[in-house]
Structure formats: C-alpha cells, structure tokens
PDB file of N, CA and C in Angstrom:
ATOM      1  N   UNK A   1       0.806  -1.194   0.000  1.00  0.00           N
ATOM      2  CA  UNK A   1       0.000   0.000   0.000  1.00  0.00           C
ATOM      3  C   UNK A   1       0.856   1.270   0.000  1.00  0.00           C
ATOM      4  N   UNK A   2       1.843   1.038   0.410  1.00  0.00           N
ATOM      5  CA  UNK A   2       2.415   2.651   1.017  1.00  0.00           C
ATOM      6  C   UNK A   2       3.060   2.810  -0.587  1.00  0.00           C
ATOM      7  N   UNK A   3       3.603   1.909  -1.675  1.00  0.00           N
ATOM      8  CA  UNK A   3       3.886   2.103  -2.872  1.00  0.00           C
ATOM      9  C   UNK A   3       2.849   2.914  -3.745  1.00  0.00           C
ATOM     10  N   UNK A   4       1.442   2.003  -3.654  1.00  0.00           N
ATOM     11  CA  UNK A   4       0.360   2.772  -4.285  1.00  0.00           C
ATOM     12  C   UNK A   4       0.319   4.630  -3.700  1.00  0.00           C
ATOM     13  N   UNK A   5       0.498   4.594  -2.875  1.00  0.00           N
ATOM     14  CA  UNK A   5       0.111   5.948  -2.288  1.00  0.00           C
ATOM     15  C   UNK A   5       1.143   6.479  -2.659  1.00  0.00           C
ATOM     16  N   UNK A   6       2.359   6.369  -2.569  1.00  0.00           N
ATOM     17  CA  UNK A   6       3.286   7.075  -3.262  1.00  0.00           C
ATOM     18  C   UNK A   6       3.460   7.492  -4.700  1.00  0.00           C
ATOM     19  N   UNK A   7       2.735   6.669  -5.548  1.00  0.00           N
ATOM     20  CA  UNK A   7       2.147   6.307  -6.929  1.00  0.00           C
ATOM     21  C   UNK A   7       1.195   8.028  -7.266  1.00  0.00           C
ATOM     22  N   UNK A   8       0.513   7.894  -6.480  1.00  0.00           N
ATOM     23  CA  UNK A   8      -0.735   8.992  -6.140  1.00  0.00           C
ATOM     24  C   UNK A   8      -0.217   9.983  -5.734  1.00  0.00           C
ATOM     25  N   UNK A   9       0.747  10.341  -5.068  1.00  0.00           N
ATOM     26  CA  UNK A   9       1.225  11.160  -4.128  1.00  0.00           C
ATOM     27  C   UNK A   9       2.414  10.740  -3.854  1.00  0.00           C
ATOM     28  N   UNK A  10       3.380  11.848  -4.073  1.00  0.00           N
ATOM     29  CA  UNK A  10       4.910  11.390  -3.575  1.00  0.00           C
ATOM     30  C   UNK A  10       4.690  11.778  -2.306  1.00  0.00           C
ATOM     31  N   UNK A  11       4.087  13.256  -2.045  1.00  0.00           N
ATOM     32  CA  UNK A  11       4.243  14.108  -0.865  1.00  0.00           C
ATOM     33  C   UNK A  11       3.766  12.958   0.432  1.00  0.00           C
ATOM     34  N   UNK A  12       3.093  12.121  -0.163  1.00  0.00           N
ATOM     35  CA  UNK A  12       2.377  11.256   0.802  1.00  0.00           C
ATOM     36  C   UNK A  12       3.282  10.420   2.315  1.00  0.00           C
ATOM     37  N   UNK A  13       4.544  10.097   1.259  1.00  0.00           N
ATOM     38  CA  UNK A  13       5.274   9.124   2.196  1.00  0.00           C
ATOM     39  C   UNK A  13       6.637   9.481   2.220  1.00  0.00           C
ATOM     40  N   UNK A  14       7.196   8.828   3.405  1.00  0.00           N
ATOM     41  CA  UNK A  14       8.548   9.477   4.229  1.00  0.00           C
ATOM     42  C   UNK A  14       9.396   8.499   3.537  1.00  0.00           C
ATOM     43  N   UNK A  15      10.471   9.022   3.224  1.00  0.00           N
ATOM     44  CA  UNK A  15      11.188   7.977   2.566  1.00  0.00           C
ATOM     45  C   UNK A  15      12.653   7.816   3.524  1.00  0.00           C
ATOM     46  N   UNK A  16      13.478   7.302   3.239  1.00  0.00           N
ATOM     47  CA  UNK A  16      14.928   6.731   4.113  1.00  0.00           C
ATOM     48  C   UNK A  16      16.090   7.878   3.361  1.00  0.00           C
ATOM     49  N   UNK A  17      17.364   7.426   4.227  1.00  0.00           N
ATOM     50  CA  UNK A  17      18.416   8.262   3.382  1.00  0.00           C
ATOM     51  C   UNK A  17      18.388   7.070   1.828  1.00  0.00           C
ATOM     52  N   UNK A  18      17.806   6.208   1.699  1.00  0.00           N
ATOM     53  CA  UNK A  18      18.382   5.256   0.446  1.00  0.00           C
ATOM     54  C   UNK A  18      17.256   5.296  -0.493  1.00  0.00           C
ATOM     55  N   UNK A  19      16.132   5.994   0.086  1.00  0.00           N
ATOM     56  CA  UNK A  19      14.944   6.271  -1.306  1.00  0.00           C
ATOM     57  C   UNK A  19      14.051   5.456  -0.953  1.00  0.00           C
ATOM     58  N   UNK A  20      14.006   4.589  -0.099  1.00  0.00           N
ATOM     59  CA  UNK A  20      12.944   3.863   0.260  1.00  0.00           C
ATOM     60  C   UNK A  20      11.621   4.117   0.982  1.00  0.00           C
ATOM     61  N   UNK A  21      10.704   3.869   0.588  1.00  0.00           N
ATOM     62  CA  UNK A  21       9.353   4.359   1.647  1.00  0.00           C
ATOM     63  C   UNK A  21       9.637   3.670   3.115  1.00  0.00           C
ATOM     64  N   UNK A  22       9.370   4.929   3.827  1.00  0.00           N
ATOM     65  CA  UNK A  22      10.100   4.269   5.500  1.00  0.00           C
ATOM     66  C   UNK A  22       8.363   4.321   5.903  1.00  0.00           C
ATOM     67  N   UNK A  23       7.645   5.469   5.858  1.00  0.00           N
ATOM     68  CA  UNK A  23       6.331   5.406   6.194  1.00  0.00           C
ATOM     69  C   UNK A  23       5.444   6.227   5.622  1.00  0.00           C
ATOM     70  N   UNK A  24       3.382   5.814   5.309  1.00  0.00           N
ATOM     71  CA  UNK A  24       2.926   6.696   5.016  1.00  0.00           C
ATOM     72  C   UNK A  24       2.393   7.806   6.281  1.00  0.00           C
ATOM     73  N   UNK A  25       2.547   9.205   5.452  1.00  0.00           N
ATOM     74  CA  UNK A  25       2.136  10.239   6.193  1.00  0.00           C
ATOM     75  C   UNK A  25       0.647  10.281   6.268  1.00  0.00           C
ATOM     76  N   UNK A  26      -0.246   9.466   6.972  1.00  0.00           N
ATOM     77  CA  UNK A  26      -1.146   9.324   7.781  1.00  0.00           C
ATOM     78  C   UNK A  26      -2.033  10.781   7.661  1.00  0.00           C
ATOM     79  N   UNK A  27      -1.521  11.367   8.441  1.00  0.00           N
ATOM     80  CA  UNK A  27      -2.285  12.792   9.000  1.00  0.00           C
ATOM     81  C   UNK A  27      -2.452  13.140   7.133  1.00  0.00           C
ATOM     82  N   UNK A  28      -1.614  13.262   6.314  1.00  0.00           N
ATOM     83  CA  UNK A  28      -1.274  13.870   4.949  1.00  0.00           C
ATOM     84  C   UNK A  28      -2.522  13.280   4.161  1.00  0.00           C
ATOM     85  N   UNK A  29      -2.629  12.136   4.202  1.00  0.00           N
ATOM     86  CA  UNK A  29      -3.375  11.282   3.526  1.00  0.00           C
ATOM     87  C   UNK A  29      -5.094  11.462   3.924  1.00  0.00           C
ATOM     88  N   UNK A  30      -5.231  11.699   5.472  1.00  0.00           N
ATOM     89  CA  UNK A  30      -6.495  12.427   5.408  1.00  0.00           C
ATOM     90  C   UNK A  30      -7.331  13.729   5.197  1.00  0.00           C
ATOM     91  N   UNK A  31      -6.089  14.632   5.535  1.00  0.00           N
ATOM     92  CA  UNK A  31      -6.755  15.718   4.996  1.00  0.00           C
ATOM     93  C   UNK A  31      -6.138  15.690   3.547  1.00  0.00           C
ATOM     94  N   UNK A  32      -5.948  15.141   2.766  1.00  0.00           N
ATOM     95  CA  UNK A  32      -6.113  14.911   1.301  1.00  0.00           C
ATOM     96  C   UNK A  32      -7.523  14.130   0.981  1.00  0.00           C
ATOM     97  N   UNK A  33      -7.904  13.200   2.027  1.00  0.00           N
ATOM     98  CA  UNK A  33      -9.047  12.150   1.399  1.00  0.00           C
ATOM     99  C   UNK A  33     -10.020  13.480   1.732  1.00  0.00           C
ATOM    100  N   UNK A  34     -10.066  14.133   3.004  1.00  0.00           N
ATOM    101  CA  UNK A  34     -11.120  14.907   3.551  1.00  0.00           C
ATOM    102  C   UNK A  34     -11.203  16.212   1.826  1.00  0.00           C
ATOM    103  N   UNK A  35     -10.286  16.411   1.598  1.00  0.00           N
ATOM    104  CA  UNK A  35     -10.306  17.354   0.702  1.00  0.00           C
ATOM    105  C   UNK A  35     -11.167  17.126  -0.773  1.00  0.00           C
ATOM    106  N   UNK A  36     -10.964  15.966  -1.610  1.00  0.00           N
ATOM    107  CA  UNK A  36     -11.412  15.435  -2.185  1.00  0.00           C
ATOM    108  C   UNK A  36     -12.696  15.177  -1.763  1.00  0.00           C
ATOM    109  N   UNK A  37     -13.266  14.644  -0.646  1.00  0.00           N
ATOM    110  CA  UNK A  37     -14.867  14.587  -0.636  1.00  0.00           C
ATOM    111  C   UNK A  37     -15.493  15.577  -0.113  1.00  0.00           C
ATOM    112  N   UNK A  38     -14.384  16.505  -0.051  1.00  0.00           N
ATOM    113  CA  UNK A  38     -15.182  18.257  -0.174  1.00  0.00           C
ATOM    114  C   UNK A  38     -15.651  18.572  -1.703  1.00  0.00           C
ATOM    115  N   UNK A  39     -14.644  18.141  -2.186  1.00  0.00           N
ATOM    116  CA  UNK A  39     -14.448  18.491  -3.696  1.00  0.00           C
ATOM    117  C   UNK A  39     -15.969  17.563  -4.340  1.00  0.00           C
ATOM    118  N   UNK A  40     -16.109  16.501  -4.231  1.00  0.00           N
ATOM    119  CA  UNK A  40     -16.920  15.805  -4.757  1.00  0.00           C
ATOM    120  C   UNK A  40     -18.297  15.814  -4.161  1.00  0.00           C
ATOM    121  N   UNK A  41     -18.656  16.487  -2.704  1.00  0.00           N
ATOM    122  CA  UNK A  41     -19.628  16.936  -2.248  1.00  0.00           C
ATOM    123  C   UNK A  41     -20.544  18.333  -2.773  1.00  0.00           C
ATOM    124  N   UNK A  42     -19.546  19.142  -3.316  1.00  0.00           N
ATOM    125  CA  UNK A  42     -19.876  20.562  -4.179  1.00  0.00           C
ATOM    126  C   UNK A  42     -20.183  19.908  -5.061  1.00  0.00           C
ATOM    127  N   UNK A  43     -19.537  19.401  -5.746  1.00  0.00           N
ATOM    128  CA  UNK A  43     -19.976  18.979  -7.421  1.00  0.00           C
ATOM    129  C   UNK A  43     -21.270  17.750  -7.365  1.00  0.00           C
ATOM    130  N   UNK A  44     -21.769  17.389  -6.046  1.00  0.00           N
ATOM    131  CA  UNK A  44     -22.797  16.257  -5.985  1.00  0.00           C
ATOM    132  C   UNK A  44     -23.944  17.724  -5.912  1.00  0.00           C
ATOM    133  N   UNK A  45     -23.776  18.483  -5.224  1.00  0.00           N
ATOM    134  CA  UNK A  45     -24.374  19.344  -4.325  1.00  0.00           C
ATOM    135  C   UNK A  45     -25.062  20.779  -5.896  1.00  0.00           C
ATOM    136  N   UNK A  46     -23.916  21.001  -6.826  1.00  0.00           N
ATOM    137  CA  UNK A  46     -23.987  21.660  -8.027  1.00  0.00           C
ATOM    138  C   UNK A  46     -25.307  20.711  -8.926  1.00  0.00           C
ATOM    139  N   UNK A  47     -24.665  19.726  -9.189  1.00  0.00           N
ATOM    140  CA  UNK A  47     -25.671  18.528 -10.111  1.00  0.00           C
ATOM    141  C   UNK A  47     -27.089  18.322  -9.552  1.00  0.00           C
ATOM    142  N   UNK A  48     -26.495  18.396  -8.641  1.00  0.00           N
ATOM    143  CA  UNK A  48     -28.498  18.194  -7.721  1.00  0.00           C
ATOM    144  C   UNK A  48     -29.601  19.516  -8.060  1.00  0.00           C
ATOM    145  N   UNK A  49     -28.484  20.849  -8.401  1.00  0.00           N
ATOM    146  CA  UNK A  49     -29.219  21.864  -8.503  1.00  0.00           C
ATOM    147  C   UNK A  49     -29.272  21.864 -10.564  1.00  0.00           C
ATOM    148  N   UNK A  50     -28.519  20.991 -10.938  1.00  0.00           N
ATOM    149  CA  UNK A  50     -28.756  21.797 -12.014  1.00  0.00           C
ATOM    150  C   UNK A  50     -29.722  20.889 -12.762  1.00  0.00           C
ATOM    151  N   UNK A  51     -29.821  19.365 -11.959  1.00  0.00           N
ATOM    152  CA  UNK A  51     -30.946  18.648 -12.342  1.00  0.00           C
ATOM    153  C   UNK A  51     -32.365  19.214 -11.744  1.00  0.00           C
ATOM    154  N   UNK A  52     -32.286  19.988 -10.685  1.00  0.00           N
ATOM    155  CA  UNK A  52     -33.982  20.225 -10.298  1.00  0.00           C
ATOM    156  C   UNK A  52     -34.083  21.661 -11.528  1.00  0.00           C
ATOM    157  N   UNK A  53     -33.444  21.660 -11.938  1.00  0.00           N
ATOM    158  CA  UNK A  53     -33.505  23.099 -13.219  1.00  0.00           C
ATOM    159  C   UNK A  53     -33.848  22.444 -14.435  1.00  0.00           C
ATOM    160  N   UNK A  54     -33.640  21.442 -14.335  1.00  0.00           N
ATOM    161  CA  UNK A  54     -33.942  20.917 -15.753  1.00  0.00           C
ATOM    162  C   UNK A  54     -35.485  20.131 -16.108  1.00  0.00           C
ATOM    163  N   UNK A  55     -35.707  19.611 -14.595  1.00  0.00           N
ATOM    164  CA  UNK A  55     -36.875  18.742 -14.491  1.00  0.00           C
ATOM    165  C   UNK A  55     -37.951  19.916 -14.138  1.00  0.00           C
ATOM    166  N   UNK A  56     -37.550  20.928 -13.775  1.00  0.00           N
ATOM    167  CA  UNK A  56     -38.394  22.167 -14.051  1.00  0.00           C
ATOM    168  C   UNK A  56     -38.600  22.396 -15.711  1.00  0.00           C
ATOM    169  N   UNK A  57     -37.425  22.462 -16.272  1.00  0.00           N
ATOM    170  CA  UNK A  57     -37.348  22.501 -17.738  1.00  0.00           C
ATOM    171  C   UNK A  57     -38.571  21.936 -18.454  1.00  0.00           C
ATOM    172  N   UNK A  58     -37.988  20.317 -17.706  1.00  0.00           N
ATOM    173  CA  UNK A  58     -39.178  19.421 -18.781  1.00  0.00           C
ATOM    174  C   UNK A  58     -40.449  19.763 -18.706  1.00  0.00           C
ATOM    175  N   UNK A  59     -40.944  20.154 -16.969  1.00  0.00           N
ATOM    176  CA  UNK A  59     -42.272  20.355 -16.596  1.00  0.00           C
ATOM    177  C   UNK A  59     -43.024  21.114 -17.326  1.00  0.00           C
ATOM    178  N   UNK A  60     -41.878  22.445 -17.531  1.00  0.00           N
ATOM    179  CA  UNK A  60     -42.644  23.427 -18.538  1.00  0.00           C
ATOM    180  C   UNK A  60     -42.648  23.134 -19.543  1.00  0.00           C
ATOM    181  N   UNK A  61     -41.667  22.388 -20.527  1.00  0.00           N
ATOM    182  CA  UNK A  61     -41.892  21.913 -21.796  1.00  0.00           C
ATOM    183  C   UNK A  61     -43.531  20.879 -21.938  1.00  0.00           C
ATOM    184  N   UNK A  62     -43.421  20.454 -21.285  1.00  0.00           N
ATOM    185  CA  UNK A  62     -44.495  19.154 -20.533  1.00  0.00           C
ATOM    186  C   UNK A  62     -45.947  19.732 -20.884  1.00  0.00           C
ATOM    187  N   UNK A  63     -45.781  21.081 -20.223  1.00  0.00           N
ATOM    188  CA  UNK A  63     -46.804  22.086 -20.152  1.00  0.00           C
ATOM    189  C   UNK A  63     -47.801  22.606 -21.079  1.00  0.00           C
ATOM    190  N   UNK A  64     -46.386  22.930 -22.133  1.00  0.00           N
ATOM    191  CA  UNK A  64     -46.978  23.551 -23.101  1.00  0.00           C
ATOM    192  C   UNK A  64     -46.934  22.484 -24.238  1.00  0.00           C
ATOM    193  N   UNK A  65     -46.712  21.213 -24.251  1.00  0.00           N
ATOM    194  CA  UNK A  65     -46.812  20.837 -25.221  1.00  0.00           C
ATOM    195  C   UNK A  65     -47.871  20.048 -25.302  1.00  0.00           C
ATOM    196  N   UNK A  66     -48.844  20.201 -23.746  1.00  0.00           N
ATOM    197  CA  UNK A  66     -50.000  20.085 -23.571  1.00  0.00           C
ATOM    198  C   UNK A  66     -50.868  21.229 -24.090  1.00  0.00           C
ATOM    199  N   UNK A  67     -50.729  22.535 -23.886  1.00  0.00           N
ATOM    200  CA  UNK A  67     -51.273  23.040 -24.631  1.00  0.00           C
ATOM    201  C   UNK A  67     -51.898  23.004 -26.042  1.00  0.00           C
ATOM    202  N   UNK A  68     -50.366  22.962 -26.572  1.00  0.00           N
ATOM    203  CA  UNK A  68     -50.432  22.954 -28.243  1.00  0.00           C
ATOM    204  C   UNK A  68     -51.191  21.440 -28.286  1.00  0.00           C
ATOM    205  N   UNK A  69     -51.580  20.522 -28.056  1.00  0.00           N
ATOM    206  CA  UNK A  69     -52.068  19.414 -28.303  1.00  0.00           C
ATOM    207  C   UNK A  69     -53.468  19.634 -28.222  1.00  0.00           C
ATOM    208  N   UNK A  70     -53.585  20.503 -26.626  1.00  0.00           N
ATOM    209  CA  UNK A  70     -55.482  20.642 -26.619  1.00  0.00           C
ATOM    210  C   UNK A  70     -55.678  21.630 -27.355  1.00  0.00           C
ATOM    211  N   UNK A  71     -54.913  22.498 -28.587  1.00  0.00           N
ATOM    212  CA  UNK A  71     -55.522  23.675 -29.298  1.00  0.00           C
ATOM    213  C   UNK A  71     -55.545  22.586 -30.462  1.00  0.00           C
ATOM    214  N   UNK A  72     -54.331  21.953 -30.794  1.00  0.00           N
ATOM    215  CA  UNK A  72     -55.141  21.323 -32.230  1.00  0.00           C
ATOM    216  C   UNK A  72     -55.826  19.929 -32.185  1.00  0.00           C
ATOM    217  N   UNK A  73     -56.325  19.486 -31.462  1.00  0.00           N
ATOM    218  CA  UNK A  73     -57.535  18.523 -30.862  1.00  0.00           C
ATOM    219  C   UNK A  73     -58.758  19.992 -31.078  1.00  0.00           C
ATOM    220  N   UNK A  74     -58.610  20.454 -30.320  1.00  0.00           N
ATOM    221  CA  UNK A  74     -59.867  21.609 -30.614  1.00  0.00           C
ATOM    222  C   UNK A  74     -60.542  21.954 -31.969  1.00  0.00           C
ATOM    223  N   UNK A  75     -59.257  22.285 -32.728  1.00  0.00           N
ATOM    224  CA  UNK A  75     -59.262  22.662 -34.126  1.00  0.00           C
ATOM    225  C   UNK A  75     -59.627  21.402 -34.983  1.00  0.00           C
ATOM    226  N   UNK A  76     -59.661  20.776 -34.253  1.00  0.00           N
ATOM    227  CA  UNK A  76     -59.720  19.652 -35.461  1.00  0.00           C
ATOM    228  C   UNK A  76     -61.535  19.057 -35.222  1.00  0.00           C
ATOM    229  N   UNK A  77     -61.844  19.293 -33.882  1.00  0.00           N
ATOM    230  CA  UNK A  77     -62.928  19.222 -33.434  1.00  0.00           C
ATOM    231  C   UNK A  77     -63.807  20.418 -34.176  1.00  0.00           C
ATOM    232  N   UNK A  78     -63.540  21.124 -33.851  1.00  0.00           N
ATOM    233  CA  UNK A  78     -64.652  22.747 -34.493  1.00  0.00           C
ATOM    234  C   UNK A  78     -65.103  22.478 -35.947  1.00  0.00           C
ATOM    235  N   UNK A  79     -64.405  21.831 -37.035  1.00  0.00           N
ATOM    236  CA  UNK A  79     -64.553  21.685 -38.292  1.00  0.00           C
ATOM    237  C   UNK A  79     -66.047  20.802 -38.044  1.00  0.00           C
ATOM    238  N   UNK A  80     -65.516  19.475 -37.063  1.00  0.00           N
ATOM    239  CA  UNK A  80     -66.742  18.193 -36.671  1.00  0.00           C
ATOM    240  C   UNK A  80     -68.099  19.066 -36.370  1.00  0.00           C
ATOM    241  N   UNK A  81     -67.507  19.845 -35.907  1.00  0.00           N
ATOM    242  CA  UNK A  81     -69.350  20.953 -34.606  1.00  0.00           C
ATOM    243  C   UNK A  81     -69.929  21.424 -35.797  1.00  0.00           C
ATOM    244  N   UNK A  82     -69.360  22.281 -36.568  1.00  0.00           N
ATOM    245  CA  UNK A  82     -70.219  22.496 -37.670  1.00  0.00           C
ATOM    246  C   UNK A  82     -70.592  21.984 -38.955  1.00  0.00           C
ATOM    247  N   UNK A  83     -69.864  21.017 -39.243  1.00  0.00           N
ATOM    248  CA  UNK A  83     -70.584  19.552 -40.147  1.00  0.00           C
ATOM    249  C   UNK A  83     -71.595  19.090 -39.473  1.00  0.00           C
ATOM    250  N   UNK A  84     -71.918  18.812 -38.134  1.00  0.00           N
ATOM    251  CA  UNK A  84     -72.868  18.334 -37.483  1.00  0.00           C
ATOM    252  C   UNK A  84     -73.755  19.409 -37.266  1.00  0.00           C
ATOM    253  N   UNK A  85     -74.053  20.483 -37.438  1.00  0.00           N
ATOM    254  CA  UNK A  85     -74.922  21.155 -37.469  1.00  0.00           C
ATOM    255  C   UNK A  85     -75.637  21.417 -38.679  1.00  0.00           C
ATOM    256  N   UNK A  86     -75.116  21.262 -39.552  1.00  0.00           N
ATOM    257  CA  UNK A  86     -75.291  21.774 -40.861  1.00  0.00           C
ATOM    258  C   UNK A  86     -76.601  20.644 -41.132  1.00  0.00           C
TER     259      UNK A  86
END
C-alpha cells in the first residue's frame, strides 16, 4: 500500500536516506481524502441543482406541449361541430 500511495502522491510518504518508503504520512493522507470529498460533495451538491432546473425545464416543456395538443384537438374538433350542425 504505502507504494500505491506514493504512486498517487509522492508528498504522501517518508522515505529513508536510500529512497525507500520508511512510512505513510497518515495525517497527509487524510486531509487529502477529507479534501477530495469536499471536492466531490460541491460537485454532488452543483448537479443536484442543475438537475432540479432541468426537471423544471421538462415540466414546462411538458406544459406547453400540452397546450399545443389541446388547441389542435380543438381545431380539429370545431370543423366536426359544424358539419354536425349543418
């Protein structure tokens, strides 16, 4: 493990006078993990807002494309009302 992390991060681990990983820096490694699920908490926290913007989006698209459906259902009806009267 302490290779992988060094992999990721040199700053991570203490090395010897001969270059060798002697130990990982612990304390280093959490406020790096803590940092990152700051990082990925904003960007969960951004997406959440930009999906309730969109499903607003659809609603109104939703809306009106109910509209336009009950105007030409209508229109197509009105021609029927006055054939049947006639």
């Amino acid at each position: 493990m302490p290779r992988d992390v060094a992999e990721v991060n040199p700053d991570l681990v203490v090395r010897d006078k001969y270059g060798d990983i002697d130990m990982v820096r612990y304390d280093a490694v959490n406020t790096m993990l803590l940092n990152e699920f700051l990082k990925e908490h904003t960007t969960v926290r951004e997406l959440k807002r930009e999906i309730a913007a969109l499903a607003a989006t659809v609603r109104e698209q939703e809306s009106k494309i109910q509209e336009v459906s009950d105007q030409i259902q209508l229109r197509n009806l009105a021609p029927q009302a006055i054939d049947n009267n006639q």
